[in-house]
N, C-alpha and C. Protein backbone atom coordinates (compact mmCIF):
# COMPACT_ATOMS: atom_id res chain seq x y z
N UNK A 1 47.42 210.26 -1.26
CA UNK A 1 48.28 210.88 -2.26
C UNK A 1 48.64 209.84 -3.31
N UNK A 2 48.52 210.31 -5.07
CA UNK A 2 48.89 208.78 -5.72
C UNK A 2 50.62 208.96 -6.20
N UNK A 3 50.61 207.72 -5.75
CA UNK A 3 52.75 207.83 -6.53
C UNK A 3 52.44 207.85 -7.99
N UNK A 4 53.45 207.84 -8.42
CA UNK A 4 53.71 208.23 -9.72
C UNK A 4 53.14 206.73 -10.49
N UNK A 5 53.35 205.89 -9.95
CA UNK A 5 52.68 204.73 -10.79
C UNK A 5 51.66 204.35 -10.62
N UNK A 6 50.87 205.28 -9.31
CA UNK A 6 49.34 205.12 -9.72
C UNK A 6 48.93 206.50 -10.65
N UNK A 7 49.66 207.38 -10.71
CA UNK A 7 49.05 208.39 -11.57
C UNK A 7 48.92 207.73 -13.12
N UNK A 8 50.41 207.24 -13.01
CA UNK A 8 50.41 206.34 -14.64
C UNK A 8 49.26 205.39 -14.72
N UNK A 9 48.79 204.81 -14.11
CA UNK A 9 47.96 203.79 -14.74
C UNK A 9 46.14 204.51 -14.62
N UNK A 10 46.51 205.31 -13.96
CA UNK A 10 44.93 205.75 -13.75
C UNK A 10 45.10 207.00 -15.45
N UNK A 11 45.98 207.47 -15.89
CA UNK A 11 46.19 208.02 -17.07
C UNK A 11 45.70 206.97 -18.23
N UNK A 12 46.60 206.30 -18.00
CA UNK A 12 46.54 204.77 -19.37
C UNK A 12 44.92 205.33 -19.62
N UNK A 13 44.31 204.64 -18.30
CA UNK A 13 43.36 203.50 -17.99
C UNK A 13 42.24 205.24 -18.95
N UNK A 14 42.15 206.78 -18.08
CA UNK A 14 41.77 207.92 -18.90
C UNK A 14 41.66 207.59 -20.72
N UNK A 15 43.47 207.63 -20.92
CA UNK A 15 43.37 207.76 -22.27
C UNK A 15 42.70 206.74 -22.98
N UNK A 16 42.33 204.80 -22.53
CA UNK A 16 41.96 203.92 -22.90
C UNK A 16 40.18 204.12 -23.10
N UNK A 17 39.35 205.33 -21.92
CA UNK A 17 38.47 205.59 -22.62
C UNK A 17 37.92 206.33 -23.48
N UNK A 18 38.80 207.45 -22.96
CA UNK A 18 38.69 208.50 -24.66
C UNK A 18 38.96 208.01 -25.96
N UNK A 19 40.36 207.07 -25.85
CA UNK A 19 39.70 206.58 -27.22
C UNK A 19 38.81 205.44 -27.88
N UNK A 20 37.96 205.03 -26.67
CA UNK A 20 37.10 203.95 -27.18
C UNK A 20 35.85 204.96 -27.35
N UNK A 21 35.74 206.01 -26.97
CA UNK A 21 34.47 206.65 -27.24
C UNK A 21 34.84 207.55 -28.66
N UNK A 22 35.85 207.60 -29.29
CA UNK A 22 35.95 208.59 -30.25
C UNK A 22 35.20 207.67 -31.68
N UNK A 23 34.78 208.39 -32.54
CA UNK A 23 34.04 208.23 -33.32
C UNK A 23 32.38 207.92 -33.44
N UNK A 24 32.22 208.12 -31.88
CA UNK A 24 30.82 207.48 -31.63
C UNK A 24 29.36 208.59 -31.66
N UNK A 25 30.34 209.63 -32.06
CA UNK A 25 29.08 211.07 -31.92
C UNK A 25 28.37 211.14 -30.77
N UNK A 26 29.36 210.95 -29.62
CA UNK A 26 28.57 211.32 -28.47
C UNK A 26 27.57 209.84 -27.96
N UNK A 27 27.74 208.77 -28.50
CA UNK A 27 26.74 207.80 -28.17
C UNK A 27 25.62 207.93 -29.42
N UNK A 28 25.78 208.44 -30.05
CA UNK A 28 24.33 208.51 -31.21
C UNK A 28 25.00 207.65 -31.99
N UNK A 29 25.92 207.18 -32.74
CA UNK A 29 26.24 206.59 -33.73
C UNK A 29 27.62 205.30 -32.63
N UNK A 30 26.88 204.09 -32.27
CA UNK A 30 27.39 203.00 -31.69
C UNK A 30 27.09 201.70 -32.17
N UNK A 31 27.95 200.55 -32.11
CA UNK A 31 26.95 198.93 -32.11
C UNK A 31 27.51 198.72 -30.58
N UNK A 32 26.74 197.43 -30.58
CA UNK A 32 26.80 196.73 -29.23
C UNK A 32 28.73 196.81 -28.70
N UNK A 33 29.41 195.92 -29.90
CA UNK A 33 30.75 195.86 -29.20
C UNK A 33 31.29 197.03 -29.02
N UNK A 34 30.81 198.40 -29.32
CA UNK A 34 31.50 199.48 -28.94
C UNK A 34 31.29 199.85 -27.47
N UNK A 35 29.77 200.02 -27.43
CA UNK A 35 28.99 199.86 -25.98
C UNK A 35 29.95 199.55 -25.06
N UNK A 36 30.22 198.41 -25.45
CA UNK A 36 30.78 197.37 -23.85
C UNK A 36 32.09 197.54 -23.83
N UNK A 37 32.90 198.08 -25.28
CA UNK A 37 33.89 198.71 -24.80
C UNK A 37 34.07 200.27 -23.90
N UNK A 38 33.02 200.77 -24.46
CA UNK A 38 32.90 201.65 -23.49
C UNK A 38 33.07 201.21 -22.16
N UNK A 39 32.07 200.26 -21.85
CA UNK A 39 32.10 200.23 -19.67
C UNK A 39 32.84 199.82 -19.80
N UNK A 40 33.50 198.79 -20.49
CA UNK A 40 34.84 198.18 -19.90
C UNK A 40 35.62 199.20 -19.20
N UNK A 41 35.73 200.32 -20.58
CA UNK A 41 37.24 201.24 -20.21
C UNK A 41 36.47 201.86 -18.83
N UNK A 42 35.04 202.37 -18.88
CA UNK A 42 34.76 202.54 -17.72
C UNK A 42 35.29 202.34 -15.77
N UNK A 43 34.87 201.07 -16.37
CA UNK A 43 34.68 200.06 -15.25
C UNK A 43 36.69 200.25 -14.62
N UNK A 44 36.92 199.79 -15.95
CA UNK A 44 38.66 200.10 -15.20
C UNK A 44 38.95 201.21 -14.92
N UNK A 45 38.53 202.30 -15.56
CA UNK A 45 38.67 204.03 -14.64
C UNK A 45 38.47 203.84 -13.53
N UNK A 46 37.27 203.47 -13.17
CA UNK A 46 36.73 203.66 -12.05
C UNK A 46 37.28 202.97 -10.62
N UNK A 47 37.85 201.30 -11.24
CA UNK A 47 38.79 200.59 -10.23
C UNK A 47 39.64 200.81 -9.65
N UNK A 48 40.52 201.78 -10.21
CA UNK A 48 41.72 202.69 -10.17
C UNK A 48 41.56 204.28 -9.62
N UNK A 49 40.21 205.04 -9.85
CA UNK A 49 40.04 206.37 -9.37
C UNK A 49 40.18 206.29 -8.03
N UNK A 50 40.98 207.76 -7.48
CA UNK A 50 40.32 207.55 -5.91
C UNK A 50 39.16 208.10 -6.01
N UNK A 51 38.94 208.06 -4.48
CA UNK A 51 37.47 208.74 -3.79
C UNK A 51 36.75 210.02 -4.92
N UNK A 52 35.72 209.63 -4.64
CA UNK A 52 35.22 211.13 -5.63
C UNK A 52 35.43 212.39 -4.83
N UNK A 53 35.99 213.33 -5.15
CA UNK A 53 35.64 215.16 -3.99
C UNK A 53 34.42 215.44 -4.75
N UNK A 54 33.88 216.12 -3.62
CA UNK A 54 32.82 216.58 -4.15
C UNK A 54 32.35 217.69 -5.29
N UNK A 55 31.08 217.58 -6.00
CA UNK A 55 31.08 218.10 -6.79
C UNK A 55 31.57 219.87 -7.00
N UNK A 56 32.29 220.56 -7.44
CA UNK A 56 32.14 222.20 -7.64
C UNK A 56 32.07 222.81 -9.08
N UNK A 57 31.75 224.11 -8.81
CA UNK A 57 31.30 224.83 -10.04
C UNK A 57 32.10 224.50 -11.64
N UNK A 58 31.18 224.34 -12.31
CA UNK A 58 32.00 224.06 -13.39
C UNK A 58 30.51 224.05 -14.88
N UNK A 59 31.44 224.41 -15.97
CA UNK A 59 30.93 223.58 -16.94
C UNK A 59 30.92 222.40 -17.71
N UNK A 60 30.28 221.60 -18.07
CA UNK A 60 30.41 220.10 -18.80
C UNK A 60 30.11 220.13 -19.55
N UNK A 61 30.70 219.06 -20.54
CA UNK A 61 30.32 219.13 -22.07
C UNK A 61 30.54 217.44 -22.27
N UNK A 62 29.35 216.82 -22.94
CA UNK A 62 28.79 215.54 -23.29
C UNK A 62 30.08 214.80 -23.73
N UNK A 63 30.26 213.98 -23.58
CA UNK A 63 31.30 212.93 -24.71
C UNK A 63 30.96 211.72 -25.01
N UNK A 64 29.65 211.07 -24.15
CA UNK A 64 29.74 210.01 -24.43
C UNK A 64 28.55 209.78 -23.60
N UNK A 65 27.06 208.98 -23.77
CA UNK A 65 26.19 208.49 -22.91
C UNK A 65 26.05 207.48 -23.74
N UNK A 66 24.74 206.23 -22.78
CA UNK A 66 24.33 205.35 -23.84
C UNK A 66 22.41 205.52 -23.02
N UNK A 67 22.36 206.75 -22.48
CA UNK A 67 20.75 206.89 -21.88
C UNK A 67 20.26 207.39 -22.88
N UNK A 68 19.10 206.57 -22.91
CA UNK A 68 18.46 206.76 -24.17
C UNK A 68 17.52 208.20 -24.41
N UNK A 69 16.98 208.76 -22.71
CA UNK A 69 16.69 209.88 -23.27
C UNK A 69 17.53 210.97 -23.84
N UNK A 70 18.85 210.79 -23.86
CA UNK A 70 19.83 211.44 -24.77
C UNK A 70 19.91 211.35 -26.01
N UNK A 71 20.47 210.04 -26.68
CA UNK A 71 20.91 208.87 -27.92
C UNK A 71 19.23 209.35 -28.43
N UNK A 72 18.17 209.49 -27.66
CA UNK A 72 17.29 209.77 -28.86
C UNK A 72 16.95 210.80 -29.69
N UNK A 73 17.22 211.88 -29.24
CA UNK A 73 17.24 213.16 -29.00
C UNK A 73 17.45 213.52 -30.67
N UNK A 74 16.44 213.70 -31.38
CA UNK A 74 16.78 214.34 -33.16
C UNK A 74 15.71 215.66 -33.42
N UNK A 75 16.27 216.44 -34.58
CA UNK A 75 15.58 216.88 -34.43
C UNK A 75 14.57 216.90 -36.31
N UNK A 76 14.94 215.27 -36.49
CA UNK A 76 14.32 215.01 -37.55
C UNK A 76 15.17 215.49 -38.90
N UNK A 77 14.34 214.75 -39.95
CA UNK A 77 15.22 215.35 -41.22
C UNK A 77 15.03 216.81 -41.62
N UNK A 78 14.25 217.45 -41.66
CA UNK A 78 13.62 218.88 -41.75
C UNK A 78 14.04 219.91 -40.21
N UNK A 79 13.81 219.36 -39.77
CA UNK A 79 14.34 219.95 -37.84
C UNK A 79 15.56 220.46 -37.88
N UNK A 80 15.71 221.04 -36.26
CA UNK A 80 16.89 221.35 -35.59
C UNK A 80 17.30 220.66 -36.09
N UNK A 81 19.08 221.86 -36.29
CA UNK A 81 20.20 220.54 -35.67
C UNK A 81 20.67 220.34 -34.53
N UNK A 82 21.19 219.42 -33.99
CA UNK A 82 21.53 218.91 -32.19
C UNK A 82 22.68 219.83 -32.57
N UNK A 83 23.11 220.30 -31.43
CA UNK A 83 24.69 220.74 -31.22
C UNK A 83 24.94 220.10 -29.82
N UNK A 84 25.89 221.04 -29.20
CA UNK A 84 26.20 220.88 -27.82
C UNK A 84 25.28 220.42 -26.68
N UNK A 85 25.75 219.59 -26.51
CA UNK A 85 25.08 218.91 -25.21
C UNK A 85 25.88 219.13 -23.71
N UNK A 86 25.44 219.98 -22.33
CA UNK A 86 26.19 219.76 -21.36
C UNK A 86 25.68 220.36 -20.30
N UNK A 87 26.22 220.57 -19.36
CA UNK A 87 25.72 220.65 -17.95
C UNK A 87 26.50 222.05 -17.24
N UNK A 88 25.81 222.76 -15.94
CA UNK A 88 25.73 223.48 -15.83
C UNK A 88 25.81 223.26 -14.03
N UNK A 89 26.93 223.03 -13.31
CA UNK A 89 26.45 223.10 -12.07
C UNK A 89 27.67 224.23 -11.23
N UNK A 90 26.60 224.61 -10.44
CA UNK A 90 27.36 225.64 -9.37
C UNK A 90 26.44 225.19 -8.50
N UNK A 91 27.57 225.25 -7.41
CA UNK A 91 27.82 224.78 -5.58
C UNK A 91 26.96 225.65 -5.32
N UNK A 92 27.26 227.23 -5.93
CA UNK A 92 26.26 228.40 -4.95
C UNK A 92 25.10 228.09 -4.69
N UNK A 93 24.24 227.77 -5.53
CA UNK A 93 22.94 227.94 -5.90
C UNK A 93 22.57 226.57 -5.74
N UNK A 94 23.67 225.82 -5.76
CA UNK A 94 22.64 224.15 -5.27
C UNK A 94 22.27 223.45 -6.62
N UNK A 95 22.45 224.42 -7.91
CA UNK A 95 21.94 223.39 -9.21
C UNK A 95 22.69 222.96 -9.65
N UNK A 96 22.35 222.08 -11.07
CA UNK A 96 22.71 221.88 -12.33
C UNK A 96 21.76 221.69 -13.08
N UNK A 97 22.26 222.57 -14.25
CA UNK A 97 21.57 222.68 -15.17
C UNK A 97 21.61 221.58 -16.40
N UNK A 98 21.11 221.24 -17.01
CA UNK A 98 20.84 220.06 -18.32
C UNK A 98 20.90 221.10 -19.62
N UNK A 99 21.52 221.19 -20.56
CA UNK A 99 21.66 222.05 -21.23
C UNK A 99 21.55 221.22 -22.89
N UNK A 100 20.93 221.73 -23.54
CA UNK A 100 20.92 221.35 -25.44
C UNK A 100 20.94 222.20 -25.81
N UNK A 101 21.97 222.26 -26.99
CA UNK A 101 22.01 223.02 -28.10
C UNK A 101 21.08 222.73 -29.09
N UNK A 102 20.46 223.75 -29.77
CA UNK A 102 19.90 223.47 -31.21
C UNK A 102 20.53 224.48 -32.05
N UNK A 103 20.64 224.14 -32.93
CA UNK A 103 20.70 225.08 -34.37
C UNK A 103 19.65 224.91 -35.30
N UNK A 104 19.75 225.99 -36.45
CA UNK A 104 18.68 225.95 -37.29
C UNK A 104 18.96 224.88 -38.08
N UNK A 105 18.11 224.14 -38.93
CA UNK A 105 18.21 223.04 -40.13
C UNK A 105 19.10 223.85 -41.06
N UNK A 106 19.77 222.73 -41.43
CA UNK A 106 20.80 222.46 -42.00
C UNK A 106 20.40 223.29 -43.77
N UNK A 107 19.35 222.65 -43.86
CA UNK A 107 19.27 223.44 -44.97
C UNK A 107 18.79 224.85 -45.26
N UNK A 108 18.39 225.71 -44.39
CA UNK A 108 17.77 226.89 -44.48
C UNK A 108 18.58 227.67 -44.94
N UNK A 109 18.56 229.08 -45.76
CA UNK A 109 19.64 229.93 -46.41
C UNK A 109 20.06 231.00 -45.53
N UNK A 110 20.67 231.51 -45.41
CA UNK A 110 20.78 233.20 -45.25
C UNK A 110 21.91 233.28 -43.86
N UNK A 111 21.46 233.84 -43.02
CA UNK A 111 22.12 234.06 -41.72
C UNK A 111 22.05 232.64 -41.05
N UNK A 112 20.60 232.21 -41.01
CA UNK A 112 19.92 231.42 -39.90
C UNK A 112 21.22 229.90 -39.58
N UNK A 113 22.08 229.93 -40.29
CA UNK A 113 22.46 228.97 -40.10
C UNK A 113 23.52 228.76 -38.66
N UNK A 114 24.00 229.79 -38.40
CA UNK A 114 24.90 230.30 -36.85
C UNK A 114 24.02 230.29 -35.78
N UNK A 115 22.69 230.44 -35.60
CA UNK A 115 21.81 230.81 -34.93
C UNK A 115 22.29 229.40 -33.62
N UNK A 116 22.20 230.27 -31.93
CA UNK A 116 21.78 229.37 -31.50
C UNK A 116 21.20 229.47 -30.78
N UNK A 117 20.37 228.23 -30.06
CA UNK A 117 19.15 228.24 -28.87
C UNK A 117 19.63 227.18 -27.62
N UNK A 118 19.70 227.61 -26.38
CA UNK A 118 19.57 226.84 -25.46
C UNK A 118 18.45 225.97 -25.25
N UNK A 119 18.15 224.81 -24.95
CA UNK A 119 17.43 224.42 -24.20
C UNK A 119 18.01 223.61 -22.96
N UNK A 120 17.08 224.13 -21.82
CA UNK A 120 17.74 224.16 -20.36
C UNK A 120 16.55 223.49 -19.66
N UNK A 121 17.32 222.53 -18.65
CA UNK A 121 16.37 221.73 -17.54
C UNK A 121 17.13 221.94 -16.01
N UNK A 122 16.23 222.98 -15.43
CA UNK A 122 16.93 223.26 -14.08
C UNK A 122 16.54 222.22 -13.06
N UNK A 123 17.80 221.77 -12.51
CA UNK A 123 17.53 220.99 -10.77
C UNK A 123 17.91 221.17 -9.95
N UNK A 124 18.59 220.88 -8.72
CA UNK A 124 18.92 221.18 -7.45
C UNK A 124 19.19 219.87 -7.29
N UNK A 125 20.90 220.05 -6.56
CA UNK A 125 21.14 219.02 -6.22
C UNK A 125 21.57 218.47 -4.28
N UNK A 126 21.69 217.08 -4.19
CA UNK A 126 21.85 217.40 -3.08
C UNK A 126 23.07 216.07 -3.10
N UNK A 127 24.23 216.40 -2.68
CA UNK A 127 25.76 215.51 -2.52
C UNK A 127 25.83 215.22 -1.15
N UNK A 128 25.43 213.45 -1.11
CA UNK A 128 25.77 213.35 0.40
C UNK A 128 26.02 211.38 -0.12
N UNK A 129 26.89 210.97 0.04
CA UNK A 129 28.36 211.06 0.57
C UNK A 129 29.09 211.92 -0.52
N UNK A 130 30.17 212.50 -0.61
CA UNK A 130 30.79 213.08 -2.09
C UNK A 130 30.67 212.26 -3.02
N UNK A 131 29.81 212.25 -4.36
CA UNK A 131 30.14 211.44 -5.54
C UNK A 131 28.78 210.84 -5.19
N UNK A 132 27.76 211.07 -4.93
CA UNK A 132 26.51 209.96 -4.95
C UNK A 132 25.71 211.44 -4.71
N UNK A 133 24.71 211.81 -5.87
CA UNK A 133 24.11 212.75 -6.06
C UNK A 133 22.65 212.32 -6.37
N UNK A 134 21.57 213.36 -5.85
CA UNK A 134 19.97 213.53 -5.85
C UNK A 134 19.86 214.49 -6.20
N UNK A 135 18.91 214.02 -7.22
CA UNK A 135 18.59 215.97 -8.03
C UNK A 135 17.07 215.91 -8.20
N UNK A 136 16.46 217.17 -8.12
CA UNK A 136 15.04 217.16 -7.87
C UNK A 136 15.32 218.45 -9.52
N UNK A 137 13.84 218.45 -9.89
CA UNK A 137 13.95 219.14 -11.11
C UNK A 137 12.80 220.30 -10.30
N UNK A 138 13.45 221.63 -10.88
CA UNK A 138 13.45 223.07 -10.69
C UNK A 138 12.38 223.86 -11.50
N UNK A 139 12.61 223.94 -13.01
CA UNK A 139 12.38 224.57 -13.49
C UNK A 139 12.76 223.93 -14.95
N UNK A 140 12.57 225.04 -16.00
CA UNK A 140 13.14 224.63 -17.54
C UNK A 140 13.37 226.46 -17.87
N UNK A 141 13.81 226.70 -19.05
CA UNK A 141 14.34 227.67 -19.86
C UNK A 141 14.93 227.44 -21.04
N UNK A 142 15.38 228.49 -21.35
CA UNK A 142 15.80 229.00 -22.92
C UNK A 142 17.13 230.02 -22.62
N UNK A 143 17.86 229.73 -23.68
CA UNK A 143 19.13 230.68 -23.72
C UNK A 143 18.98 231.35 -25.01
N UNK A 144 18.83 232.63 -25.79
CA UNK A 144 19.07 232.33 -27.35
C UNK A 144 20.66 232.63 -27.48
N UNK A 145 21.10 232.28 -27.74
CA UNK A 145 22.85 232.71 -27.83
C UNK A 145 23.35 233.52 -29.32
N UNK A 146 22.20 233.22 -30.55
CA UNK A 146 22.71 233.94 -31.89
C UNK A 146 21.93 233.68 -32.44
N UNK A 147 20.93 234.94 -32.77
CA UNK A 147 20.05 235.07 -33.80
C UNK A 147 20.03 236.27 -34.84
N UNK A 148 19.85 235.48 -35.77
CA UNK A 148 19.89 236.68 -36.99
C UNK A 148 21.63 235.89 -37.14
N UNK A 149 22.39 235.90 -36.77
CA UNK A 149 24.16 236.13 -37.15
C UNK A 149 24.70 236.67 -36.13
N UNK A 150 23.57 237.31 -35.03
CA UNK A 150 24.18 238.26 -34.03
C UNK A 150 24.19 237.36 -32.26
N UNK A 151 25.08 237.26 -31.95
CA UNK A 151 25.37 237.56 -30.72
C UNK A 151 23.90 238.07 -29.47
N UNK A 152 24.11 236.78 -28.30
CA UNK A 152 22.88 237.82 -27.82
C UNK A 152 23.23 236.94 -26.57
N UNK A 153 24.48 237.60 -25.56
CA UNK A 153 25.06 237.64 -24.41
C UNK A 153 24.18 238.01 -23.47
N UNK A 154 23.82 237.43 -22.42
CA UNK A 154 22.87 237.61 -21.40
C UNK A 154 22.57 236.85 -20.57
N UNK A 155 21.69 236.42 -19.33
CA UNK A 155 20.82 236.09 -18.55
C UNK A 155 20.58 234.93 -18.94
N UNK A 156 20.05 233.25 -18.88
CA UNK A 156 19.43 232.63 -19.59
C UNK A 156 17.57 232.65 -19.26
N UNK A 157 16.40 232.80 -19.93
CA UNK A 157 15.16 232.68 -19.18
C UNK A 157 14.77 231.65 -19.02
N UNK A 158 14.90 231.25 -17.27
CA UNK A 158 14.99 230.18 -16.76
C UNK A 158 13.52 230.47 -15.73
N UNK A 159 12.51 228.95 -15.69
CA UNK A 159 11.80 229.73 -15.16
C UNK A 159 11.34 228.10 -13.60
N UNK A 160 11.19 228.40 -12.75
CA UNK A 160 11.32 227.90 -11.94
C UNK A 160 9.62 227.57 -10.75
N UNK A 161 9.19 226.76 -10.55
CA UNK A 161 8.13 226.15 -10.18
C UNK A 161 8.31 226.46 -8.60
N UNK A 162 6.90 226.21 -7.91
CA UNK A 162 7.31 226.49 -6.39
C UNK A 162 7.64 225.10 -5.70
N UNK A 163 7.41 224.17 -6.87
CA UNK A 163 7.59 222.78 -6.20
C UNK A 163 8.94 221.76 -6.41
N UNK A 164 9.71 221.13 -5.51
CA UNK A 164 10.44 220.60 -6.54
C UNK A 164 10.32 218.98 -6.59
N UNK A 165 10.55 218.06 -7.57
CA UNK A 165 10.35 217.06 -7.63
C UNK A 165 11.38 216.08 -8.05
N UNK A 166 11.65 214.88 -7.50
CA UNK A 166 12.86 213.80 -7.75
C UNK A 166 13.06 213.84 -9.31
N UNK A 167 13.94 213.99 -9.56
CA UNK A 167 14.78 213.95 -11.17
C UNK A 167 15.90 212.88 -11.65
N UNK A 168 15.86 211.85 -10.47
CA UNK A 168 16.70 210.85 -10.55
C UNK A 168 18.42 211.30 -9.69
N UNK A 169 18.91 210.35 -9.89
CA UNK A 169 20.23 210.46 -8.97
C UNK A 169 21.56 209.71 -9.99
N UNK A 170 23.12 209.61 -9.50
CA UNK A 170 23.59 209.59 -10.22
C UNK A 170 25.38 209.23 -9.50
N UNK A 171 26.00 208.41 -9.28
CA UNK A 171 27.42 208.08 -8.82
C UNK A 171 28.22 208.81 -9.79
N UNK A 172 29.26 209.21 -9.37
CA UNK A 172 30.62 209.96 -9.72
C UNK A 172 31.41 208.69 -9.74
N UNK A 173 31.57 208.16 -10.67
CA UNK A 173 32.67 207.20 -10.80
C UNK A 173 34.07 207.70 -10.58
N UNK A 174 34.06 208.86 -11.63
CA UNK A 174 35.89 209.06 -11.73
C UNK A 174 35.68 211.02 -12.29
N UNK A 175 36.36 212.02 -11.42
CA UNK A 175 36.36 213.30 -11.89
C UNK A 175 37.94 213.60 -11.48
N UNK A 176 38.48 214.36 -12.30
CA UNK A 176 39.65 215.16 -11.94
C UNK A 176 39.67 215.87 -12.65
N UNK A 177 38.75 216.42 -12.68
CA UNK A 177 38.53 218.38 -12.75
C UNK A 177 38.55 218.57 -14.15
N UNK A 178 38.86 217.48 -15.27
CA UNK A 178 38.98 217.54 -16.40
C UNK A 178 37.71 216.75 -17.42
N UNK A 179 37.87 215.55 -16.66
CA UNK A 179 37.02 214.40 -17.10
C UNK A 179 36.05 213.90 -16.33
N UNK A 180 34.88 213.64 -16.21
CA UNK A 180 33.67 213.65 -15.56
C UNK A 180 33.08 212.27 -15.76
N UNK A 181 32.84 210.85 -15.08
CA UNK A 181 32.50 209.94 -15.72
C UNK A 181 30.95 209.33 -14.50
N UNK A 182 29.65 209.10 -14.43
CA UNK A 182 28.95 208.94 -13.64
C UNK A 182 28.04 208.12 -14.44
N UNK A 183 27.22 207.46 -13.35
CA UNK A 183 26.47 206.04 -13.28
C UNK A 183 25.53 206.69 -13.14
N UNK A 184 24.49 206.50 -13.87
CA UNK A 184 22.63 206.83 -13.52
C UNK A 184 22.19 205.69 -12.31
N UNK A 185 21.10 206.22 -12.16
CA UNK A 185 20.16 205.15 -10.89
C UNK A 185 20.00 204.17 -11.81
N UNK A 186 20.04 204.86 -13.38
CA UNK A 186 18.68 203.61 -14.19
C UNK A 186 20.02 202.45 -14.68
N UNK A 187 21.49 202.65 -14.61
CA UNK A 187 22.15 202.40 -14.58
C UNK A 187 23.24 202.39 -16.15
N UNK A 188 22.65 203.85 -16.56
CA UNK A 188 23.48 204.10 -17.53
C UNK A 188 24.21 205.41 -17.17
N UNK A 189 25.17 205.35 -18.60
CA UNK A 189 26.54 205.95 -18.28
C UNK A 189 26.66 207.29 -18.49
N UNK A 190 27.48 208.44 -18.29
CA UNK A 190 27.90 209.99 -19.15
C UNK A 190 29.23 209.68 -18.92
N UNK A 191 30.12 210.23 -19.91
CA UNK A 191 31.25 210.79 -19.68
C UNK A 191 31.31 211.94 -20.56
N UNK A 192 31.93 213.08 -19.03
CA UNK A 192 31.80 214.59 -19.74
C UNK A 192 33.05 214.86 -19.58
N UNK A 193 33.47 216.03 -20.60
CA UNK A 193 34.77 216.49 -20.24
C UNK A 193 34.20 218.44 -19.55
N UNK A 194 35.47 219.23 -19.04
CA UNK A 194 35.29 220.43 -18.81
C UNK A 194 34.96 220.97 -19.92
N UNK A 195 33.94 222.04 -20.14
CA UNK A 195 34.16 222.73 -21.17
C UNK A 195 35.14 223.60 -21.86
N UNK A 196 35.71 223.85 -22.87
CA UNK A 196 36.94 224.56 -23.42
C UNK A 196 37.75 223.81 -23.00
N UNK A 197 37.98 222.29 -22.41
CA UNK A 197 39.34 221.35 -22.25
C UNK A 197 39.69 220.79 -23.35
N UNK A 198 40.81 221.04 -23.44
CA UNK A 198 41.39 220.10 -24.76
C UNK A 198 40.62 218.66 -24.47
N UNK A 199 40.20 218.08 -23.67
CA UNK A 199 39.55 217.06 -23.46
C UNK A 199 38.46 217.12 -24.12
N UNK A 200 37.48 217.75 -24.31
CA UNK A 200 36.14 218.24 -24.92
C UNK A 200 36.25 218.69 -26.50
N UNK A 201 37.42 218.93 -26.54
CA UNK A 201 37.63 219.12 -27.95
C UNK A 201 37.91 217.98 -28.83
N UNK A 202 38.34 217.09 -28.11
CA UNK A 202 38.55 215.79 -28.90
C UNK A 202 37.32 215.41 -29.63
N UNK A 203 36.02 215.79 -28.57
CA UNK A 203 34.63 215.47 -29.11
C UNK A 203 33.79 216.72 -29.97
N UNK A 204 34.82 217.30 -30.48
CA UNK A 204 34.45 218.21 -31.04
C UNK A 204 33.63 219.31 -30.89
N UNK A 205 33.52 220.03 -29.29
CA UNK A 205 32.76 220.50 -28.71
C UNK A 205 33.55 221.37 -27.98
């Protein structure tokens, strides 16, 4: 159980990384000394978190990586635009999903500019001790969420292989149901917030 002066400092230590990640567009727009302020604030979350519980259903929304198959992710000057970046896991079913937003280019006229498209990378995970996760990759899909201007609520088409294969793994540094912070194998960082948390909104998402 934490007393009140470990809740306080494990707060500080919260608010000390949200705001070292603000202005950074998610990790796309960083220099080095921001980087390392990042793990720092990391590193002290994490000294201070208790135990991880294990993972449950939820949505995530990006705030901050420095893995590069993320940070690279454009969709050119003429291209998509990136939107939302986040994750997708439920206990039921054993996955999480990898989720990108695209929108149409920026410059196109008419409706097309609301339009959006999922792109989705299904895995399966497997949590053994709580907070130290293996994920094998599933499948891939598509969401369209708004085309034309319109609305298009549904199903996502997700399509799924008979085989599944290692997708890398991943430590839970620090979660309380709000804020999401985890270590890759390759030994880089995410910090996600819940989706619709005032936390996630800070990142404009």
């Amino acid at each position: 159980v934490e007393t009140d002066a470990a809740s306080a400092v494990i707060d500080a230590a919260k608010t000390a990384l949200i705001d070292a990640i603000a202005g950074t567009d998610r990790g796309f727009k960083r220099d080095r000394a921001q980087t390392d302020r990042v793990k720092q604030c990391v590193s002290a979350l994490a000294a201070v978190a208790p135990p991880p519980a294990p993972l449950e259903t939820a949505d995530w929304t990006l705030l901050w990586t420095d893995a590069p198959d993320i940070t690279s992710l454009s969709g050119g000057p003429l291209g998509p635009t990136l939107g939302r970046i986040g994750q997708e896991i439920s206990t039921a079913e054993g996955t999480i999903v990898n989720v990108i937003e695209w929108a149409p280019a920026s410059w196109l006229p008419g409706d097309f500019g609301d339009d959006r498209v999922d792109q989705r990378v299904v895995t399966t995970f497997v949590e053994d001790p709580p907070g130290r996760v293996k994920l094998s990759i599933k499948g891939a899909g598509v969401r369209p969420r708004r085309v034309l201007g319109r609305d298009l609520p549904g199903t996502p088409f997700d399509f799924s292989g008979l085989l599944t294969l290692p997708f890398g793994e991943f430590d839970v540094l620090y979660n309380d149901g709000d804020l999401r912070v985890v270590k890759t194998g390759q030994n880089y960082y995410s910090v996600n917030a819940r989706k619709d948390s005032e936390t996630a909104a800070l990142g404009g998402y």
